[in-house]
N, C-alpha and C. Protein backbone atom coordinates (compact mmCIF):
# COMPACT_ATOMS: atom_id res chain seq x y z
N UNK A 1 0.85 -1.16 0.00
CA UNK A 1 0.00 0.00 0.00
C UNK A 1 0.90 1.23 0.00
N UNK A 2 0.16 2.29 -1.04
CA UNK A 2 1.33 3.55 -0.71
C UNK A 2 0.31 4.62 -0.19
N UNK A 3 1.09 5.61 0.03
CA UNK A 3 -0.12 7.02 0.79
C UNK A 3 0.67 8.11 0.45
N UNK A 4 0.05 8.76 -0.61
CA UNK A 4 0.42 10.20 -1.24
C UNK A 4 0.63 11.29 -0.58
N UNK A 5 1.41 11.81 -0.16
CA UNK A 5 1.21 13.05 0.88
C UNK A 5 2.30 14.19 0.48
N UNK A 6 1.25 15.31 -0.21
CA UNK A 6 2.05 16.56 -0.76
C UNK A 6 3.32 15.75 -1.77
N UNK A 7 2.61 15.12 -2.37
CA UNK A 7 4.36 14.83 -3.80
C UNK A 7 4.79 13.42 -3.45
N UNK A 8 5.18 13.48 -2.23
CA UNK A 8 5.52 12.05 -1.56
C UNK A 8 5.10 11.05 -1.69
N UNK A 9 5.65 9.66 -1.49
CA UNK A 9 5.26 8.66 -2.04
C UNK A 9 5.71 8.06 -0.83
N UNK A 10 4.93 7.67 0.41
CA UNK A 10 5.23 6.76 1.58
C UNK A 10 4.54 5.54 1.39
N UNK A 11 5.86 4.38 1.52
CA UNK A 11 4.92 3.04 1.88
C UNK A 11 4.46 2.76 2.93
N UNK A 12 3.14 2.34 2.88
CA UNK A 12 2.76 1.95 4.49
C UNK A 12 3.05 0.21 4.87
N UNK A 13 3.76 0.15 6.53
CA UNK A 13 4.07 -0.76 6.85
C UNK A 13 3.08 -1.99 7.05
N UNK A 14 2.88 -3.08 6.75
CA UNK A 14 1.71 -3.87 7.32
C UNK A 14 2.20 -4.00 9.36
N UNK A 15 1.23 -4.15 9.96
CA UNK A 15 1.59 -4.69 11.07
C UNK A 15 2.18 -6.38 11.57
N UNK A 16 3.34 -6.12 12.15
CA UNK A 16 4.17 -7.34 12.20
C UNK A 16 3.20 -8.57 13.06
N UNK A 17 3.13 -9.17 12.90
CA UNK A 17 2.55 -10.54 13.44
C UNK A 17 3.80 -10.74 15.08
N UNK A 18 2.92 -10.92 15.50
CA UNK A 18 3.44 -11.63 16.83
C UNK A 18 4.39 -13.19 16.25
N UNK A 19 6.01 -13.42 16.44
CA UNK A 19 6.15 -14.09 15.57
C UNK A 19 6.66 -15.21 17.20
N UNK A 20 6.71 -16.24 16.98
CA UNK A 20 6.91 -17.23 18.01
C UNK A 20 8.56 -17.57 18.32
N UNK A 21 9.08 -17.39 18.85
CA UNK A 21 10.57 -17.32 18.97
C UNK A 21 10.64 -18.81 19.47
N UNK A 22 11.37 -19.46 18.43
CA UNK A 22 12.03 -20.98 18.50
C UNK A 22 13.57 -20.86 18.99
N UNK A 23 14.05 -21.31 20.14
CA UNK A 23 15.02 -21.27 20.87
C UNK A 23 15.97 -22.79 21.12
N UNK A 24 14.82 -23.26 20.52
CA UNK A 24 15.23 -24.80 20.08
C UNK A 24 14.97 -25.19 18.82
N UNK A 25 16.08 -25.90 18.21
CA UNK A 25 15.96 -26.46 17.02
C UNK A 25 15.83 -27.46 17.00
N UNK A 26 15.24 -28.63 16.09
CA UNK A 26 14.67 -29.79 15.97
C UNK A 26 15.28 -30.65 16.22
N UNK A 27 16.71 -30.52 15.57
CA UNK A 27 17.53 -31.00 15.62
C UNK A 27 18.16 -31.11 17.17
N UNK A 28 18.37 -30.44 18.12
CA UNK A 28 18.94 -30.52 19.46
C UNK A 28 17.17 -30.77 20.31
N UNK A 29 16.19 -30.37 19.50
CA UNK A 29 15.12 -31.65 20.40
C UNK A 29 15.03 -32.87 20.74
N UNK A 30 15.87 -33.30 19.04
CA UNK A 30 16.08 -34.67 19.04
C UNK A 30 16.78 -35.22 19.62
N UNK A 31 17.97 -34.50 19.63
CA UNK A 31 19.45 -34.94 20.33
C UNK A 31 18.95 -34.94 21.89
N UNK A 32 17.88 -34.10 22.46
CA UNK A 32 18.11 -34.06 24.04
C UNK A 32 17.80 -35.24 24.60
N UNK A 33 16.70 -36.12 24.60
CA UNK A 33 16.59 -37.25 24.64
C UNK A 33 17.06 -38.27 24.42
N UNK A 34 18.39 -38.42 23.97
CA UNK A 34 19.46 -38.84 23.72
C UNK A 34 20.54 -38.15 24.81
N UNK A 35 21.20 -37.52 24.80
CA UNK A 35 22.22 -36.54 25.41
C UNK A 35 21.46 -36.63 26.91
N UNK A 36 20.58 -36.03 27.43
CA UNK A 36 20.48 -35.71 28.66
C UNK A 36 19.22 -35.83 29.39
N UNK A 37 18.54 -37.06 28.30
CA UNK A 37 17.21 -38.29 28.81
C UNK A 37 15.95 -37.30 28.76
N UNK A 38 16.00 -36.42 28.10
CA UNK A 38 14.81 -35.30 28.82
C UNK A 38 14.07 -34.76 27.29
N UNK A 39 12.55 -34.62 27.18
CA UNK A 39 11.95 -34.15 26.19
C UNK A 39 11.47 -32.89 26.66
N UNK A 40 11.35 -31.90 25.27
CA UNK A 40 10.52 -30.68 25.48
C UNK A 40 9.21 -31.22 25.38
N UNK A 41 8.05 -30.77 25.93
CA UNK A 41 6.62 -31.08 25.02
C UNK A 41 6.49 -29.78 24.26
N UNK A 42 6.50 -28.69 25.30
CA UNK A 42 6.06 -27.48 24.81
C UNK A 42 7.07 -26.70 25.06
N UNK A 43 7.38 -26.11 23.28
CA UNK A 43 8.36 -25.00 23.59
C UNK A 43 7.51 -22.98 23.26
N UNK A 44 8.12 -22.65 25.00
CA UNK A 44 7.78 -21.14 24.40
C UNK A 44 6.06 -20.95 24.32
N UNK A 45 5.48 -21.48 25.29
CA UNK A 45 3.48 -21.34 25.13
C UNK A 45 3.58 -20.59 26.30
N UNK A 46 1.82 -20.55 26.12
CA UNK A 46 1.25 -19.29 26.70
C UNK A 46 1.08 -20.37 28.11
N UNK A 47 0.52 -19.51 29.14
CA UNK A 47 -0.18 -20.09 30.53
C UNK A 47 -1.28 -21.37 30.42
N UNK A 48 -1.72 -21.02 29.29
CA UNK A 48 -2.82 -21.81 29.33
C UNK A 48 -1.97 -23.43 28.43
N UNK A 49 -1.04 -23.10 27.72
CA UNK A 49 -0.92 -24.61 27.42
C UNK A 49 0.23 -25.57 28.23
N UNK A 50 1.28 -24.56 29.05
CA UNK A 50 2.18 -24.78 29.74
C UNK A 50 1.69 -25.33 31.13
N UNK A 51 0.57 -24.91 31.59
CA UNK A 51 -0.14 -25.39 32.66
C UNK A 51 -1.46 -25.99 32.48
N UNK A 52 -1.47 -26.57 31.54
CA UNK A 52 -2.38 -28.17 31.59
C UNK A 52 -2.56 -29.13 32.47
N UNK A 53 -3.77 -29.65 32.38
CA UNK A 53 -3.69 -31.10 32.92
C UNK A 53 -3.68 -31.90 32.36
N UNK A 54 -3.62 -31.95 31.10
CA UNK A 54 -3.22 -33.03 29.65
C UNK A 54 -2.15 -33.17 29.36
N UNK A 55 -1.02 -33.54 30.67
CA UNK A 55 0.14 -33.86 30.50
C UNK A 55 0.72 -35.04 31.29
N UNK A 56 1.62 -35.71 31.47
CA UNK A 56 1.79 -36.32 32.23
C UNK A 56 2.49 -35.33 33.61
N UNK A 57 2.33 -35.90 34.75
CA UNK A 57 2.30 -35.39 36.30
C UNK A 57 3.91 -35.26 36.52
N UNK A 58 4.83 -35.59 35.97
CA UNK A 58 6.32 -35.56 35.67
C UNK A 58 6.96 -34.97 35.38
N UNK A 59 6.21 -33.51 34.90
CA UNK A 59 6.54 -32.80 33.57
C UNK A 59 6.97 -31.53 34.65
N UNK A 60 8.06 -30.42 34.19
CA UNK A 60 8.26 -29.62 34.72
C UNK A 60 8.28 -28.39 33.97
N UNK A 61 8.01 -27.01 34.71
CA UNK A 61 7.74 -25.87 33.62
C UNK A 61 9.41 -25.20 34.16
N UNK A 62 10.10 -24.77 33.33
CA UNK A 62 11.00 -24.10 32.66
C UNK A 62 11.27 -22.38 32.27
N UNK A 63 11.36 -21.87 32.90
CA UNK A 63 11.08 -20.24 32.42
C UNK A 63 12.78 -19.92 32.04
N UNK A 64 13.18 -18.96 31.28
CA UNK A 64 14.30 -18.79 30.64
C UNK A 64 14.17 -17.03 29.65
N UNK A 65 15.36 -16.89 29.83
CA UNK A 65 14.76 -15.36 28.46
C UNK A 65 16.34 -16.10 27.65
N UNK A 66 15.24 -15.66 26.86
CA UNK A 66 15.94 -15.77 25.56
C UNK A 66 15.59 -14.75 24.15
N UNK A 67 16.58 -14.10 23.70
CA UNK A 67 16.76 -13.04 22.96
C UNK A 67 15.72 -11.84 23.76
N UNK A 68 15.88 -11.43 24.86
CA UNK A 68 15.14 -10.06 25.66
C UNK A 68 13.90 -10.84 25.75
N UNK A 69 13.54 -11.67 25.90
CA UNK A 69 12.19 -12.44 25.98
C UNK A 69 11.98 -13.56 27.03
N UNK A 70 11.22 -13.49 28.20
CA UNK A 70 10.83 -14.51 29.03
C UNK A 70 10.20 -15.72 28.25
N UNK A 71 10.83 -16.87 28.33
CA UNK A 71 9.89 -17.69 27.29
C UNK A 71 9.73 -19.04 28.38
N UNK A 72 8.31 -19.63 28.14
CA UNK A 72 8.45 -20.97 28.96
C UNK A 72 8.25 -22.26 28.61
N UNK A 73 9.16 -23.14 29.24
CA UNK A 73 8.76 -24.97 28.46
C UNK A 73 8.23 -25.67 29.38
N UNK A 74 7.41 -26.67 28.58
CA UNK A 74 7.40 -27.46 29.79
C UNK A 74 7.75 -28.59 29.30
N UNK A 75 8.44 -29.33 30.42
CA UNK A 75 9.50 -30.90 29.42
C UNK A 75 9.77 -31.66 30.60
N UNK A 76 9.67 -32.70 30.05
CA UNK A 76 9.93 -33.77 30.81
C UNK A 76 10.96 -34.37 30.83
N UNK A 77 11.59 -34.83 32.34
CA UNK A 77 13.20 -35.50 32.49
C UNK A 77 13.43 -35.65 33.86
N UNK A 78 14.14 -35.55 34.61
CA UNK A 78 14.96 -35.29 35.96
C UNK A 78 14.87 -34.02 35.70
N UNK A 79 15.02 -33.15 37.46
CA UNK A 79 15.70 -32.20 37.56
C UNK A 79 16.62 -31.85 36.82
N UNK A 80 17.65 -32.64 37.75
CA UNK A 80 19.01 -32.49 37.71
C UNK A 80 19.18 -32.28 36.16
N UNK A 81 18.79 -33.22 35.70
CA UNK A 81 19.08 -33.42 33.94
C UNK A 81 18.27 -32.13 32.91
N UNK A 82 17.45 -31.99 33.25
CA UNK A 82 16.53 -30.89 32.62
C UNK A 82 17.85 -29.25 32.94
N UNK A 83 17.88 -29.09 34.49
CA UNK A 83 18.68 -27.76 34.96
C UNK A 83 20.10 -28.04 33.76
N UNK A 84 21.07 -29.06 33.53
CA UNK A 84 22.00 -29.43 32.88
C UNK A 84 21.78 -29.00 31.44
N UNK A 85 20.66 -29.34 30.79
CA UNK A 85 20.49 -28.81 29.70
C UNK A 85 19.99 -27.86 29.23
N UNK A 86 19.21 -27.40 29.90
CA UNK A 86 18.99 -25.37 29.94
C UNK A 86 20.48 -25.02 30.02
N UNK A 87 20.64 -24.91 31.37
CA UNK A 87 22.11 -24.52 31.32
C UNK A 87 23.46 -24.38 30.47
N UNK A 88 23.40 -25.45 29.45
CA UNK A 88 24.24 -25.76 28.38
C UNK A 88 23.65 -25.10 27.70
N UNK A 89 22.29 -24.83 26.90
CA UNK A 89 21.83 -23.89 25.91
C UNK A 89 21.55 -22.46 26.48
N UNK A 90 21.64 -21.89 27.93
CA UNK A 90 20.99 -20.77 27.84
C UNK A 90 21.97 -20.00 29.08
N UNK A 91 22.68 -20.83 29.86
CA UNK A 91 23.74 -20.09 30.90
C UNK A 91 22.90 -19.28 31.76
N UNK A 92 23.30 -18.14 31.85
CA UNK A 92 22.45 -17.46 33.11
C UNK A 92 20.90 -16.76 33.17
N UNK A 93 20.53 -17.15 31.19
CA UNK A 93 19.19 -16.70 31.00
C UNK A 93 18.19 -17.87 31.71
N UNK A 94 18.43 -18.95 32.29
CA UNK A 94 17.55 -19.84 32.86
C UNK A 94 17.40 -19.03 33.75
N UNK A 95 15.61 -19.13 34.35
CA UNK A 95 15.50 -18.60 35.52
C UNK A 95 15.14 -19.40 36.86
N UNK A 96 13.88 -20.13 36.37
CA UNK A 96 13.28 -21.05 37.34
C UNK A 96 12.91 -22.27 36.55
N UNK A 97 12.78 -23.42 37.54
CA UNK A 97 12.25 -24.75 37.15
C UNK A 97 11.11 -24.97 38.06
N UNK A 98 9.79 -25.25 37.91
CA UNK A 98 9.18 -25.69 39.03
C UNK A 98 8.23 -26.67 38.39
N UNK A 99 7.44 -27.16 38.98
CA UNK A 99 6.62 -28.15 38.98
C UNK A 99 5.45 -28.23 37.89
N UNK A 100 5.08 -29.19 36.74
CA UNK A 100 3.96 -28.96 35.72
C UNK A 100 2.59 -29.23 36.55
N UNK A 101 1.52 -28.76 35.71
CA UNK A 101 0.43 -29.36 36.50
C UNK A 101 -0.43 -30.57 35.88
N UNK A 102 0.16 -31.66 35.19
CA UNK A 102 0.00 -32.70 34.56
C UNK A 102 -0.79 -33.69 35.36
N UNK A 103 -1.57 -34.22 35.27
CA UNK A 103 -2.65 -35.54 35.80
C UNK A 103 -2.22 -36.84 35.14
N UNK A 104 -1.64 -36.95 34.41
CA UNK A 104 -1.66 -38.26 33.60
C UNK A 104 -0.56 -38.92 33.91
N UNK A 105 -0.99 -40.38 34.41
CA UNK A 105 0.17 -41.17 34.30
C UNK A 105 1.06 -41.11 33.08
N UNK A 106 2.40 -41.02 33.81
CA UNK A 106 3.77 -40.55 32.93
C UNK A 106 3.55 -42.51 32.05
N UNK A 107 3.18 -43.50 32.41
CA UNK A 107 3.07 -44.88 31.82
C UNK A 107 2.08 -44.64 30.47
N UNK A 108 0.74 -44.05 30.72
CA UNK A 108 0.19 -44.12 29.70
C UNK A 108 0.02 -43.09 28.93
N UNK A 109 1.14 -41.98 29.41
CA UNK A 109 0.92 -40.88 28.56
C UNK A 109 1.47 -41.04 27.12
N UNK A 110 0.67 -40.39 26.51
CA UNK A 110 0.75 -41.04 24.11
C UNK A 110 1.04 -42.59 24.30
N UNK A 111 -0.09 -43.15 25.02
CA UNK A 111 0.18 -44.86 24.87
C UNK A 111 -1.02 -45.03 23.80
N UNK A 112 -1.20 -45.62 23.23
CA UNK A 112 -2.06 -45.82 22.08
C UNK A 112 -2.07 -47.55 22.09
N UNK A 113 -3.88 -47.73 22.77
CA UNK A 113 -4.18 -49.12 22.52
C UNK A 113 -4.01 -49.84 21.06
N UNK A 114 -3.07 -50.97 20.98
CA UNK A 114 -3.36 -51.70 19.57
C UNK A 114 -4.84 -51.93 19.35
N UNK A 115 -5.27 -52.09 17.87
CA UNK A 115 -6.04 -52.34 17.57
C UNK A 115 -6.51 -53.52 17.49
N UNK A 116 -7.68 -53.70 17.79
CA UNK A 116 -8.60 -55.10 17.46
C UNK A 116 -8.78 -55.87 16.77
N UNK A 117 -8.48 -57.23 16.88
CA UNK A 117 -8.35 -58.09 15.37
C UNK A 117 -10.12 -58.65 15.58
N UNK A 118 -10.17 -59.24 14.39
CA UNK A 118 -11.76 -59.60 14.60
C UNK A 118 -11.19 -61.05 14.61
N UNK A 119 -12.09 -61.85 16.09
CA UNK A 119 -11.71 -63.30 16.19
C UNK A 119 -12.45 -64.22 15.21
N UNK A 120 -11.63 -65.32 14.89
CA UNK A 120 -12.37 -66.26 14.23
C UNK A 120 -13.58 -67.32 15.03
N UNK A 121 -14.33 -67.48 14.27
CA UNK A 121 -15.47 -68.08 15.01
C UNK A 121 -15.44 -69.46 14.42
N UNK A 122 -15.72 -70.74 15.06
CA UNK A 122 -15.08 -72.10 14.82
C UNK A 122 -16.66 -72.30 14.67
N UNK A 123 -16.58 -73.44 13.14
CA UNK A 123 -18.24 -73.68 13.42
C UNK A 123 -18.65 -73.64 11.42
C-alpha cells in the first residue's frame, strides 16, 4: 500500500505478526533425549498450554529469556538433567524450574491401545 502526501510517495508498513521465537531447534530436540534423557513437550506457550492437565504429572515448567524475551517450556526428564540442559543452551538466562500441572500417568501418557483383530469363530 502507498499514501500520497504533498508529492511524496510513503509506503505503508503492514503490522508485524506476533512471531513465536524458537530457541530450540529440531535438531537438538532430538538430540536431548538422547544426550540428557529429557523431552521438550512445549516449547515457548502461553499459561494456558504450559499449565495443563493433559500432560503427564512428571513434567516440569521451565522459564528462561531468551533473545530479551521470558519464554516458557514445559519438558519432561529429571531435575538435575533438565537444569544441565537449559544450562548448556541458555547459561544465566535460565530462571526457574518448578513443577507442571500434569494428571496423567507418565506410563500411559501417548500410549495408544493396539487395535482389534476380529476373532475367528469355529463352526
Amino acid at each position: 500500500m502507498t499514501e500520497e502526501v504533498e508529492g511524496e510517495v510513503k509506503e505503508l508498513k503492514k503490522p508485524e505478526k506476533n512471531k513465536i521465537v524458537r530457541a530450540w531447534t529440531t535438531e537438538e530436540r532430538n538430540s536431548s533425549k538422547e544426550k540428557y534423557g529429557c523431552e521438550v513437550i512445549v516449547e515457548n506457550g502461553n499459561n494456558e498450554e504450559i499449565y495443563t492437565s493433559n500432560a503427564p504429572n512428571d513434567t516440569f515448567v521451565v522459564s528462561y529469556v531468551y533473545m530479551d524475551k521470558v519464554c516458557m517450556d514445559l519438558t519432561r526428564g529429571s531435575k538435575v538433567n533438565i537444569f544441565d540442559m537449559y544450562w548448556d543452551k541458555f547459561k544465566e538466562g535460565l530462571q526457574n524450574i518448578s513443577f507442571g500441572k500434569g494428571n496423567i500417568r507418565p506410563q500411559s501418557w501417548g500410549y495408544q491401545s493396539p487395535k482389534q483383530t476380529k476373532k475367528k469363530r469355529k463352526g
